[in-house]
PDB file of N, CA and C in Angstrom:
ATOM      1  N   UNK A   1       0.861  -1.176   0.000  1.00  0.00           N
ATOM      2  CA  UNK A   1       0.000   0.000   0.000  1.00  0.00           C
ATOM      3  C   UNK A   1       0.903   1.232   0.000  1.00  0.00           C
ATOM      4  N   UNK A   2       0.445   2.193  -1.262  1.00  0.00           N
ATOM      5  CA  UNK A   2       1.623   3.610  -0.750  1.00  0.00           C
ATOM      6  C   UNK A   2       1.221   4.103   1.183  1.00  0.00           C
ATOM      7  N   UNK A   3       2.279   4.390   1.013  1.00  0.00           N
ATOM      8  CA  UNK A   3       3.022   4.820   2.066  1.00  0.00           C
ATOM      9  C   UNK A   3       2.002   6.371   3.022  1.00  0.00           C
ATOM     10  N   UNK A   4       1.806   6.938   1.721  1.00  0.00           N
ATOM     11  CA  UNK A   4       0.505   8.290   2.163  1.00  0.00           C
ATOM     12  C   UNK A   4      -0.845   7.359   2.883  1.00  0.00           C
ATOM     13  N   UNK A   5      -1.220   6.468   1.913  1.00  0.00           N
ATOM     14  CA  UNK A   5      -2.718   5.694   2.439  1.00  0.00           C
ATOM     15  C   UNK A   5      -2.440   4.944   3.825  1.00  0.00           C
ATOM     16  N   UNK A   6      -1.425   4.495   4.117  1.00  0.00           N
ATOM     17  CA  UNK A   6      -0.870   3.832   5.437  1.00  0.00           C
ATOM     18  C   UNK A   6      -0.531   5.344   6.765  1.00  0.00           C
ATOM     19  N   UNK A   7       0.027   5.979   6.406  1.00  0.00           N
ATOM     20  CA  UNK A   7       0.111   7.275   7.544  1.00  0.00           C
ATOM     21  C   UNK A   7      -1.282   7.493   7.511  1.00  0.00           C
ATOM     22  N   UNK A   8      -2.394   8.125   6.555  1.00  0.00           N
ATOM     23  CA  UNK A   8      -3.672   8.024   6.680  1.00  0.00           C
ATOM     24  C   UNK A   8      -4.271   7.361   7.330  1.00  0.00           C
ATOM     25  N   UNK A   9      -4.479   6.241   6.898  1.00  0.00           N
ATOM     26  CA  UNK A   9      -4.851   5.416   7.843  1.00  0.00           C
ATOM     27  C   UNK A   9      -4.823   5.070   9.081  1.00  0.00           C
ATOM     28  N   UNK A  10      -3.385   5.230   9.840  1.00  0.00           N
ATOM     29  CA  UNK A  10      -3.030   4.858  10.996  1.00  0.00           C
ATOM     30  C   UNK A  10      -3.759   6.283  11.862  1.00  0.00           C
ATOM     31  N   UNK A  11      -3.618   7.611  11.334  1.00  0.00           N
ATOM     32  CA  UNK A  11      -3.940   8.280  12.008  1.00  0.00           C
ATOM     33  C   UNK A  11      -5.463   8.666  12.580  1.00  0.00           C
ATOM     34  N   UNK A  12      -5.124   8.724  13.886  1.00  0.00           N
ATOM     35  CA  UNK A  12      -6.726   9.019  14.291  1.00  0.00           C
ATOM     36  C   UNK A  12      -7.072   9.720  15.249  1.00  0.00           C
ATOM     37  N   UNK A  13      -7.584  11.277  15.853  1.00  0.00           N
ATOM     38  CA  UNK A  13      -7.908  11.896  16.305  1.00  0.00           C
ATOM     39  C   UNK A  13      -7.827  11.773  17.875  1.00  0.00           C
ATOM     40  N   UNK A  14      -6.894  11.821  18.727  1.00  0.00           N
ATOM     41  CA  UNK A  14      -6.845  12.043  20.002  1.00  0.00           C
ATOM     42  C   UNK A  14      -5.922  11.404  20.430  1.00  0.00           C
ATOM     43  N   UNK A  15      -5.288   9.928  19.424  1.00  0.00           N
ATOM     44  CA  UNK A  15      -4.856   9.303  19.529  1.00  0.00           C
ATOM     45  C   UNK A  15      -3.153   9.492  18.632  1.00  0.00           C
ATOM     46  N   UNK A  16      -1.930   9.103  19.037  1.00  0.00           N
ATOM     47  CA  UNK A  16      -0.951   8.971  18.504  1.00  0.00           C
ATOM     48  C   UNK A  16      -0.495   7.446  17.984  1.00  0.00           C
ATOM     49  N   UNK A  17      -0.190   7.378  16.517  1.00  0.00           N
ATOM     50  CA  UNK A  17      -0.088   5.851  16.562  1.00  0.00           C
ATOM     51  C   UNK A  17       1.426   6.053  15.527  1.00  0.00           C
ATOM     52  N   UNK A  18       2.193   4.878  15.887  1.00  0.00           N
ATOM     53  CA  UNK A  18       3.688   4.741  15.269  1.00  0.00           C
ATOM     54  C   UNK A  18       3.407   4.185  13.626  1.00  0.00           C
ATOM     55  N   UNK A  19       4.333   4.041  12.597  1.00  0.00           N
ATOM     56  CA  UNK A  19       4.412   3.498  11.403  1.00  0.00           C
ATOM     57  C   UNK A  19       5.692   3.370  11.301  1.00  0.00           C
ATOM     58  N   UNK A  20       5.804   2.224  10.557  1.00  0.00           N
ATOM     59  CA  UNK A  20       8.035   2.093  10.288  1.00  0.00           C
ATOM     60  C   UNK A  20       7.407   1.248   8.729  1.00  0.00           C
ATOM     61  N   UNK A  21       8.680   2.093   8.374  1.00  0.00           N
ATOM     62  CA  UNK A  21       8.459   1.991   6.685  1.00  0.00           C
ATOM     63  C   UNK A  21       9.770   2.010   6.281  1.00  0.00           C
ATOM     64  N   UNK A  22       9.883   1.819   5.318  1.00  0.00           N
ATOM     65  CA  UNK A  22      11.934   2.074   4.169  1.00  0.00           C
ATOM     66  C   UNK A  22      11.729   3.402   3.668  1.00  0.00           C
ATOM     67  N   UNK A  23      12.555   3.928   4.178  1.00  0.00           N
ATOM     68  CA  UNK A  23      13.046   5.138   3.396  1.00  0.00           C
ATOM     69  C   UNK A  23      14.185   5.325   3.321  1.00  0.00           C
ATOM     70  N   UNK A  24      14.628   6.417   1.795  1.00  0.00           N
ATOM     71  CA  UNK A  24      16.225   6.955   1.718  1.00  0.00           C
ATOM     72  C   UNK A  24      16.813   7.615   2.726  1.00  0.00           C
ATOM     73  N   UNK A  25      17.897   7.873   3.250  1.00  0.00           N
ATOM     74  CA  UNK A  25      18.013   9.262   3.584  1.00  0.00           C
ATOM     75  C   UNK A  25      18.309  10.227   2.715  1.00  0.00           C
ATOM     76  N   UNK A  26      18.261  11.479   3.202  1.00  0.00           N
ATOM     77  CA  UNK A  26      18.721  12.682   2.196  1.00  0.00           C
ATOM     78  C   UNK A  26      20.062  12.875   1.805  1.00  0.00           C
ATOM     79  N   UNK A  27      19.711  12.686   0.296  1.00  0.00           N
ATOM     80  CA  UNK A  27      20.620  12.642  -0.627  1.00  0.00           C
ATOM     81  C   UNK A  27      21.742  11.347  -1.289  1.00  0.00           C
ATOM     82  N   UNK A  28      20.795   9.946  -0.321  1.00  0.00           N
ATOM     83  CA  UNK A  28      21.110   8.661  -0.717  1.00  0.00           C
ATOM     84  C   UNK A  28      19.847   8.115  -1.803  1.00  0.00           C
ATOM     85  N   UNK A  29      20.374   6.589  -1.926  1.00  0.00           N
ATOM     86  CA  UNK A  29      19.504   6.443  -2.624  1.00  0.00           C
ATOM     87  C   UNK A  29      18.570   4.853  -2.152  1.00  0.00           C
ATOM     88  N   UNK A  30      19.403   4.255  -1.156  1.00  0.00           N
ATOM     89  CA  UNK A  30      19.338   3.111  -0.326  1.00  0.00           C
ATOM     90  C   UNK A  30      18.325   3.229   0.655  1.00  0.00           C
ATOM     91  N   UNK A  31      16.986   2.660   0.637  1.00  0.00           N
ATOM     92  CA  UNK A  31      15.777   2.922   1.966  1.00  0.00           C
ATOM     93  C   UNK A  31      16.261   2.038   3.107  1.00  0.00           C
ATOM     94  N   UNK A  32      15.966   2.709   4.622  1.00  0.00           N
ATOM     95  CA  UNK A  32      16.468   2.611   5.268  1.00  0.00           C
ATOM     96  C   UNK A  32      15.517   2.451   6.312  1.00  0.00           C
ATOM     97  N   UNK A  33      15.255   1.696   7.474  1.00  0.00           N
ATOM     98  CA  UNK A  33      14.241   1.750   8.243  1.00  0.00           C
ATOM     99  C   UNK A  33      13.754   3.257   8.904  1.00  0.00           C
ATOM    100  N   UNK A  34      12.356   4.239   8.279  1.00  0.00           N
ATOM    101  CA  UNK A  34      12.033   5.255   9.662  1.00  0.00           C
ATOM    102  C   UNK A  34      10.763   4.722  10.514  1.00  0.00           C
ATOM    103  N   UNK A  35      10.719   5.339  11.091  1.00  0.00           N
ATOM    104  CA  UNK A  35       9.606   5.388  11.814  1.00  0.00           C
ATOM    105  C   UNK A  35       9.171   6.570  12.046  1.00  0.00           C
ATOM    106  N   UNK A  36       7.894   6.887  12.091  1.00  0.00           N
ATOM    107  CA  UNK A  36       7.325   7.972  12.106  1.00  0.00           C
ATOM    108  C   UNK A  36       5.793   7.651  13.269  1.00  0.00           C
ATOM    109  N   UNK A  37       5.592   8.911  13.664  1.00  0.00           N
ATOM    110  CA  UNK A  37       4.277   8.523  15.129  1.00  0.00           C
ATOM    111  C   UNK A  37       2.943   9.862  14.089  1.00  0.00           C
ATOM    112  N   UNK A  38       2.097   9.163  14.144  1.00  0.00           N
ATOM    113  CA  UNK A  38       0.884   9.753  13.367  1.00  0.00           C
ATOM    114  C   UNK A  38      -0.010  10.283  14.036  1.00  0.00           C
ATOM    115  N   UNK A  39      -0.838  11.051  13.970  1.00  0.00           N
ATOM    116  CA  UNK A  39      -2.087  11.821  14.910  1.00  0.00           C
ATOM    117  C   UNK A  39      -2.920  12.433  13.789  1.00  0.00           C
ATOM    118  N   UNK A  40      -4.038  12.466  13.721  1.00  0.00           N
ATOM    119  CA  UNK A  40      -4.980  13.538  12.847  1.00  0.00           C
ATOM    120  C   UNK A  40      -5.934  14.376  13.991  1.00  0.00           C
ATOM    121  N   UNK A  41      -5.760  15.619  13.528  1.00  0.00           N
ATOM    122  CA  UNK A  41      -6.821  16.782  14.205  1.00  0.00           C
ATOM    123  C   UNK A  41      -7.588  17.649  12.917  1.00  0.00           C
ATOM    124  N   UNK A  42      -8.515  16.742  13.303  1.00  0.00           N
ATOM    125  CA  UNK A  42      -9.683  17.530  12.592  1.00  0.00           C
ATOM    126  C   UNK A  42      -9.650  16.720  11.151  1.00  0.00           C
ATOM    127  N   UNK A  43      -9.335  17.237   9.815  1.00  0.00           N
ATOM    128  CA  UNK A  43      -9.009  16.986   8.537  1.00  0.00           C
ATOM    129  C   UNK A  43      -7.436  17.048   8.256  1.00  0.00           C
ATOM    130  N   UNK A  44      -6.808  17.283   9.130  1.00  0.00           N
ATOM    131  CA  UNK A  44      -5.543  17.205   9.094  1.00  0.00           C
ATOM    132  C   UNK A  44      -4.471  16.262  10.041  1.00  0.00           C
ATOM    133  N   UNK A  45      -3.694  15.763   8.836  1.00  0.00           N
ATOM    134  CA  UNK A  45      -2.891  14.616   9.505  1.00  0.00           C
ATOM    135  C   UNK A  45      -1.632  15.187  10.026  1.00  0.00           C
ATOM    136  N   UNK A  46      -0.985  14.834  11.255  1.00  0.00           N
ATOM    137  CA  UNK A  46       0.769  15.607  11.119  1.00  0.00           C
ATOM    138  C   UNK A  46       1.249  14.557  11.708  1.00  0.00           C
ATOM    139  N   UNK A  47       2.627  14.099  11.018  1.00  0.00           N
ATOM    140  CA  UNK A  47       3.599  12.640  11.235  1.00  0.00           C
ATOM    141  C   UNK A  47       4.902  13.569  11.171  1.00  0.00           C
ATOM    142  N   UNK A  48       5.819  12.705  12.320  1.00  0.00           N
ATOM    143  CA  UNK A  48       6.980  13.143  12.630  1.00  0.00           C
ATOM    144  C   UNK A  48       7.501  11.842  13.131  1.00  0.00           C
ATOM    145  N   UNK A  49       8.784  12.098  12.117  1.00  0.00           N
ATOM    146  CA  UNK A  49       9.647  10.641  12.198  1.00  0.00           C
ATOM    147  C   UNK A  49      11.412  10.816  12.359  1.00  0.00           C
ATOM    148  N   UNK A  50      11.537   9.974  12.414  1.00  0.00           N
ATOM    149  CA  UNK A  50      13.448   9.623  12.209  1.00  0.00           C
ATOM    150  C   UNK A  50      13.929   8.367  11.807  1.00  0.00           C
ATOM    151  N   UNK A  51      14.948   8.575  11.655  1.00  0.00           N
ATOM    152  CA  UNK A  51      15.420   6.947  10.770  1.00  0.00           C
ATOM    153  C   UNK A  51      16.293   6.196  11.776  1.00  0.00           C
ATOM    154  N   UNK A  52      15.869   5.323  11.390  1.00  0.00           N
ATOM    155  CA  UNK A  52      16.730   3.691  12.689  1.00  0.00           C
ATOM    156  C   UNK A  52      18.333   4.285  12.459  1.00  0.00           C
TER     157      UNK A  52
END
């Protein structure tokens, strides 16, 4: 599933929920384990992550 429909998904209003996915880092080209913690307020989603 892309990666947008999965942060979507996970997120849900009051609640904070984690996601770990492959990603590059910046300016590589090799995905790399992040993790990111999800929340939605209101119609809006906000995810904040870092890489393993």
């Amino acid at each position: 599933k892309p990666l947008g429909e999965e942060v979507y998904a996970a997120a849900k209003d009051g609640t904070i929920s984690e996601v770990t996915y492959m990603w590059p880092r910046p300016g590589q080209t090799d995905p790399v384990v992040k993790v990111a913690y999800v929340t939605r307020i209101g119609d809006q989603v906000c995810a904040v992550g870092y890489y393993k």
